[in-house]
Protein backbone atom coordinates (compact mmCIF):
# COMPACT_ATOMS: atom_id res chain seq x y z
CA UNK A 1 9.78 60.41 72.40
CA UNK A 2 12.57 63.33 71.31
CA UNK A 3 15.23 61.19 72.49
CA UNK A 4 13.95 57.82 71.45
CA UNK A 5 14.01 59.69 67.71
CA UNK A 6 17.74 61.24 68.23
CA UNK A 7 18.53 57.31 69.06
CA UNK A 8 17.26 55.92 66.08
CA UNK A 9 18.55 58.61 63.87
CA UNK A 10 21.89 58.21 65.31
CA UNK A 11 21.66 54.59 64.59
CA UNK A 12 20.54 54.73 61.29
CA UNK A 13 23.48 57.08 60.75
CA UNK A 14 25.94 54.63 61.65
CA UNK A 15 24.51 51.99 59.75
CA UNK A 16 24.61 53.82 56.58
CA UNK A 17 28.22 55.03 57.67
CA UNK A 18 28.93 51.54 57.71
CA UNK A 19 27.38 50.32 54.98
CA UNK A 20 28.98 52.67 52.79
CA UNK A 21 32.48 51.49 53.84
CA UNK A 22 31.08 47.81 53.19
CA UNK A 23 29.52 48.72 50.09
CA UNK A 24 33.32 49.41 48.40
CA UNK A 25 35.27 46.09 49.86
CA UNK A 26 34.71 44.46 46.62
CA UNK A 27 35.71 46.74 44.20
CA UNK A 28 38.99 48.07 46.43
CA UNK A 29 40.45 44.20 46.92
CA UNK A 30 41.76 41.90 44.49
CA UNK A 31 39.81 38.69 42.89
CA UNK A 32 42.00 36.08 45.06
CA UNK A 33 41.50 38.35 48.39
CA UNK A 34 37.63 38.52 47.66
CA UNK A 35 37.12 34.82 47.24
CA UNK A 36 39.14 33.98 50.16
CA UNK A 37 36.46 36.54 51.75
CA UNK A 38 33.74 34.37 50.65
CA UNK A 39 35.11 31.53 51.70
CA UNK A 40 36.16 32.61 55.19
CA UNK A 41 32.50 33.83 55.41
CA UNK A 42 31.39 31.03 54.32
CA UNK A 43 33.28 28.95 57.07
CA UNK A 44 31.89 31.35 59.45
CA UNK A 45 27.86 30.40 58.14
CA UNK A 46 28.97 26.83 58.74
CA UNK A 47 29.98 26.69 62.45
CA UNK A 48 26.97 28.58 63.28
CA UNK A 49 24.78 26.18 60.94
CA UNK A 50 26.50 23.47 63.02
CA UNK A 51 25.75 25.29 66.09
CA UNK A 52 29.21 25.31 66.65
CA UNK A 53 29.62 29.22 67.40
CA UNK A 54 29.94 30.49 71.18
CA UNK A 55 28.08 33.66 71.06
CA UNK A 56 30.92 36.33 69.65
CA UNK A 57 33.88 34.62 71.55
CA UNK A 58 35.48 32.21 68.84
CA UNK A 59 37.46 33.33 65.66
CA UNK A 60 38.50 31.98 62.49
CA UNK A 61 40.84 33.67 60.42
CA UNK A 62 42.73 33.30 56.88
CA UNK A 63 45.89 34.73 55.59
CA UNK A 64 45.05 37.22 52.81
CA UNK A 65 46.36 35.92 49.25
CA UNK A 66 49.81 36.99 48.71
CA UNK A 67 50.45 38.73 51.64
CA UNK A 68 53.14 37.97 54.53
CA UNK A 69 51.08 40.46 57.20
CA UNK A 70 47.30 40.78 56.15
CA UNK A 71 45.06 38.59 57.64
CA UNK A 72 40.87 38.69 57.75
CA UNK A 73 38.97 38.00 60.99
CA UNK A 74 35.59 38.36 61.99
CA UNK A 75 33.76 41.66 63.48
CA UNK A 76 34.16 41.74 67.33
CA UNK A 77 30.50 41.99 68.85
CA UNK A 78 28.57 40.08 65.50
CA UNK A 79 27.11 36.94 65.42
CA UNK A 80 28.78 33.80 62.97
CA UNK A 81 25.82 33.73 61.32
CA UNK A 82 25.81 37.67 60.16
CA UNK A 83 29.28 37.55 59.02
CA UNK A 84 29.54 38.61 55.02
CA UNK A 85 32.39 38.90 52.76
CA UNK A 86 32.35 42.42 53.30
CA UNK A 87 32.36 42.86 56.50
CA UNK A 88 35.51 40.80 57.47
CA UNK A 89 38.35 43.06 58.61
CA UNK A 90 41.79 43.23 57.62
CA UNK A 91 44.43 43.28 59.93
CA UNK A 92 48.37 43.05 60.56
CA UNK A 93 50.03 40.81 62.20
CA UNK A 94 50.00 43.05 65.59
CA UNK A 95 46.01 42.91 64.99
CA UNK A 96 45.72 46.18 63.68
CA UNK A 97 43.77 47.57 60.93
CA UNK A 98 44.93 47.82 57.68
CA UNK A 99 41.72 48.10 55.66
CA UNK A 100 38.80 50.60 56.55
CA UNK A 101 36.44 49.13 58.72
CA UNK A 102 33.42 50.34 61.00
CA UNK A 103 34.49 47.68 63.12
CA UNK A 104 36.92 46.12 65.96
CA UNK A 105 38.55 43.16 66.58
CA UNK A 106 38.67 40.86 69.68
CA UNK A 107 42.48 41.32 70.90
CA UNK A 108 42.10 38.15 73.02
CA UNK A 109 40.83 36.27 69.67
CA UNK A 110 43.54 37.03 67.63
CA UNK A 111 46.54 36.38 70.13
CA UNK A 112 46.59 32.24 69.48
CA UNK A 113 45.28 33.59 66.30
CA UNK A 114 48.24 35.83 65.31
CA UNK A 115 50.98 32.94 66.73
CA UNK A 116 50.06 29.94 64.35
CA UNK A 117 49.98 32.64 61.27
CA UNK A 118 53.42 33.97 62.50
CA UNK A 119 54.95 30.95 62.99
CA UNK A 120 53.78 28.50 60.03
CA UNK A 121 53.71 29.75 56.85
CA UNK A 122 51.12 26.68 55.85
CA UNK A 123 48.44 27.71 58.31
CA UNK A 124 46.46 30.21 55.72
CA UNK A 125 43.59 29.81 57.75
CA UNK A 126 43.26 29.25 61.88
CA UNK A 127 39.66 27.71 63.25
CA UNK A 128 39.71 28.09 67.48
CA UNK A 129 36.21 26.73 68.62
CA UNK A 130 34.85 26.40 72.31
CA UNK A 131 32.19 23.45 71.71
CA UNK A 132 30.55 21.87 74.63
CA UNK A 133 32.10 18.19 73.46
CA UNK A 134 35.26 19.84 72.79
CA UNK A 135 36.21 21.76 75.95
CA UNK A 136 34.55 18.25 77.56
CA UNK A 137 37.53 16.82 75.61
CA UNK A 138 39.86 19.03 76.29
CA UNK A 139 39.25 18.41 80.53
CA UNK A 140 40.24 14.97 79.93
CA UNK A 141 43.81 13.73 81.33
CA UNK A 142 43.79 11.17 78.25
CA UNK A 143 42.24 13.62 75.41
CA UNK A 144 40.96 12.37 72.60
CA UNK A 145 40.96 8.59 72.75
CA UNK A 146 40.93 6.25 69.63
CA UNK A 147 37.36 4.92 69.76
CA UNK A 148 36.04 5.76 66.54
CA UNK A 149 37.25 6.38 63.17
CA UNK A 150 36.79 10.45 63.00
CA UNK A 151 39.08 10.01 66.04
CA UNK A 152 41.93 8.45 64.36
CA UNK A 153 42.02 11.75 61.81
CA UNK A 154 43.08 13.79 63.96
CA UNK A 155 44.91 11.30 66.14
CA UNK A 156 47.42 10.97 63.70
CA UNK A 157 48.75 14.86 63.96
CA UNK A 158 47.47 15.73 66.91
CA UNK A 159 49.00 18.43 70.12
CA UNK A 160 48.44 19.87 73.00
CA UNK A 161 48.62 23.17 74.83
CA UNK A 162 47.85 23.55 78.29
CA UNK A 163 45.46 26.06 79.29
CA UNK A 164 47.11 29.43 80.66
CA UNK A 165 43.88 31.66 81.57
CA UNK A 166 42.44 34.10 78.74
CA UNK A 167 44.75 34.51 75.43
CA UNK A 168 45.96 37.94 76.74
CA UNK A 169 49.56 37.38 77.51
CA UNK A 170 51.50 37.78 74.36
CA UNK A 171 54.47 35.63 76.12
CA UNK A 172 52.20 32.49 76.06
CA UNK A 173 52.17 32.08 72.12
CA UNK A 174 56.06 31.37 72.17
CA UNK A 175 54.31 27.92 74.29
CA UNK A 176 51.72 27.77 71.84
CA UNK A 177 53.59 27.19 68.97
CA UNK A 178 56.28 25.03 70.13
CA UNK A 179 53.15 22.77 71.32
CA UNK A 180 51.23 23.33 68.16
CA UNK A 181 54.91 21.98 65.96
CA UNK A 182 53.67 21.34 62.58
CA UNK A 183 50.35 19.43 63.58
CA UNK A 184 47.13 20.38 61.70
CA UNK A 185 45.17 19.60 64.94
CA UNK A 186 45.22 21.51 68.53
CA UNK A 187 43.46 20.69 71.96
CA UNK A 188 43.75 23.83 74.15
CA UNK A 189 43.52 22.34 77.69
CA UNK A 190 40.24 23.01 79.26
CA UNK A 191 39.57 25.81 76.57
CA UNK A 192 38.68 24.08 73.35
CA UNK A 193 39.75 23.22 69.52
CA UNK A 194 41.95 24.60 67.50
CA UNK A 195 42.93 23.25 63.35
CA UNK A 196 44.89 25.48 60.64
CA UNK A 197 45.47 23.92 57.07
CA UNK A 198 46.82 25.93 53.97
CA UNK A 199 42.77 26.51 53.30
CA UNK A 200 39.83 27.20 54.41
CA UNK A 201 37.84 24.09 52.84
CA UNK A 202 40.72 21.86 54.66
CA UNK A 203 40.30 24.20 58.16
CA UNK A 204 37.24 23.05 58.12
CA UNK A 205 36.86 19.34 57.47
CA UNK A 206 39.48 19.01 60.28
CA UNK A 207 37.48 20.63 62.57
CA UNK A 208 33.92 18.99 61.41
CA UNK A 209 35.95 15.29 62.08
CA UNK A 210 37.75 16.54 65.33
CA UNK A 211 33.96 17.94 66.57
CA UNK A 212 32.57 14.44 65.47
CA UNK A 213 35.57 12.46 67.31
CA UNK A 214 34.84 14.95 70.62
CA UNK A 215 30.66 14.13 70.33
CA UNK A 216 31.32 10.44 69.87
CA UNK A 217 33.66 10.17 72.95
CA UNK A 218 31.68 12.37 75.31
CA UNK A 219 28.67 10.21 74.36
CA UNK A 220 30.02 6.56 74.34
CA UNK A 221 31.70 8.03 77.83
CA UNK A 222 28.35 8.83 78.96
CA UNK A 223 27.12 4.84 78.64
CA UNK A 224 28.80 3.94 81.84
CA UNK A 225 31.11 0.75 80.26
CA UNK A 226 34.49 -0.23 79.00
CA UNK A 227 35.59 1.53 75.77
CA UNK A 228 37.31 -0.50 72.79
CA UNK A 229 40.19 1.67 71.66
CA UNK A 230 40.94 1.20 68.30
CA UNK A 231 44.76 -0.75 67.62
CA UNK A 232 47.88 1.58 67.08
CA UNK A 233 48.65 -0.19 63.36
CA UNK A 234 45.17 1.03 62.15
CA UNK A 235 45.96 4.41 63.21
CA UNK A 236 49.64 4.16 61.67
CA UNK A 237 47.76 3.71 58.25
CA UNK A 238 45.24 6.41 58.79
CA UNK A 239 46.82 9.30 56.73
CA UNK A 240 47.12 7.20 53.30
CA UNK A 241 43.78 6.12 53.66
CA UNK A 242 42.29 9.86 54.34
CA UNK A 243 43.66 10.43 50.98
CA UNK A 244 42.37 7.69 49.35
CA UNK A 245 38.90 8.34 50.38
CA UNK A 246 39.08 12.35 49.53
CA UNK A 247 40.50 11.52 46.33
CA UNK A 248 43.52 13.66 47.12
CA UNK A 249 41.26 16.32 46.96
CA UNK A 250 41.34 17.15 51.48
CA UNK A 251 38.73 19.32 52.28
CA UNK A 252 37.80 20.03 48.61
CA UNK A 253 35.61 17.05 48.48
CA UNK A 254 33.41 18.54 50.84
CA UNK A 255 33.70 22.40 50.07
CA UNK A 256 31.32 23.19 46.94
CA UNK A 257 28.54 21.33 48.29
CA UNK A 258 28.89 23.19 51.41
CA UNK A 259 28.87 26.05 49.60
CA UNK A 260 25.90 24.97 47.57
CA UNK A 261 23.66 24.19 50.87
CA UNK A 262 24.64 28.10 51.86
CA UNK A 263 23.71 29.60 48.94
CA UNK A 264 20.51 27.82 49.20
CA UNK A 265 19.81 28.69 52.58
CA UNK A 266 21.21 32.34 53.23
CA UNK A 267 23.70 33.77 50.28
CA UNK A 268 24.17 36.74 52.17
CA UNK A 269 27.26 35.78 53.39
CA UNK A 270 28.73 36.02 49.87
CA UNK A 271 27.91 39.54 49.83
């Protein structure tokens, strides 16, 4: 019973440890940092709402406003769905902490991470997933085929990366980028899916339509007959029409009422 008590009062020592670190993010970090906080938090609520998230083995991470070398990623070892604003930590561009933080990060996570920030100034924020209809993609010779129209989205600035084991090898992300080029959308080979965009709102939609494009395949696949692919000059036209039917506004059409659903449901993550 002694030790069970020592336990527990260790515990509750480190949790008010942490939460006393937490407790300060807000008021030590500028306005445009904080929001992009809530909104990284918020796209962290959303893959897990989705049920998107693989366990504590997936990142997305943003750029931190006006900063070359600051970037935000999630806690190593917490769920999506207990991510806050708060507890986000700062890090360089060698993954190292720059902020004060109770927590780690995932080294592994922010390797492919770390290479799209480095090497395109647009990509403010980086999604990597590991979906069951997206690594089921990703084993495909052919990859995503044009068979529905959330395929064609991503069809039309789309690459590839073949799969070199676990992201430890800091030699691979030379390959990674040169595949990546300046496409918005990524299949890692028999790993998963990978968008960036200059925000998070825009992250995001890609992703939601690439998911969608790797759930219809798998499951018109799954029927047993001949696919209709959809014909090149439709795709050619894809990009002006995306833009027509967002208004110009990308992944802003989408974003506040995302946000509105979370803030109904759980608005801890803005904390």
């Amino acid at each position: 019973m002694q030790n069970d008590m020592t336990k527990d009062s260790v515990s509750d020592s480190v949790y008010t440890a942490q939460d006393s670190v937490l407790d300060k993010v807000k008021d030590n970090v500028s306005a445009a940092e904080w929001q992009m906080r809530v909104d990284l938090a918020a796209c962290y609520r959303l893959i897990a709402m989705y049920g998107w998230d693989d366990l504590v083995f997936t990142h997305i991470s943003a750029r931190v406003p006006d900063s070359e070398d600051a970037f935000l990623i999630n806690p190593y070892g917490l769920l999506f769905e207990e991510i806050t604003a708060s507890n986000l930590v700062k890090v360089n561009q060698a993954g190292e902490k720059v902020a004060a933080s109770p927590y780690d990060i995932n080294p592994a996570g922010f390797t492919i991470h770390s290479a799209v920030h480095e090497a395109r100034s647009d990509a403010h924020c980086v999604i990597h997933l590991h979906t069951s209809d997206g690594v089921a993609v990703s084993t495909q010779k052919q990859g995503l085929l044009p068979i529905s129209q959330q395929s064609l989205f991503p069809l039309s600035n789309l690459a590839y990366h073949d799969y070199e084991g676990v992201a430890l090898n800091p030699d691979e992300k030379v390959r990674l980028v040169a595949d990546l080029g300046d496409a918005n959308f990524m299949i890692l080979r028999n790993h998963g899916l990978l968008t960036c965009a200059s925000s998070v709102a825009d992250a995001f939609l890609f992703m939601y339509i690439t998911q969608r494009a790797c759930e219809v395949q798998i499951k018109a696949q799954s029927g047993g007959h001949e696919l209709t692919k959809i014909p090149p000059q439709i795709l050619a036209g894809i990009q002006a029409a995306s833009t027509e039917v967002t208004k110009g506004a990308g992944g802003d059409i989408a974003w506040p009422a995302l946000l509105r659903k979370l803030h109904r449901t759980d608005p801890s993550f803005a904390e």
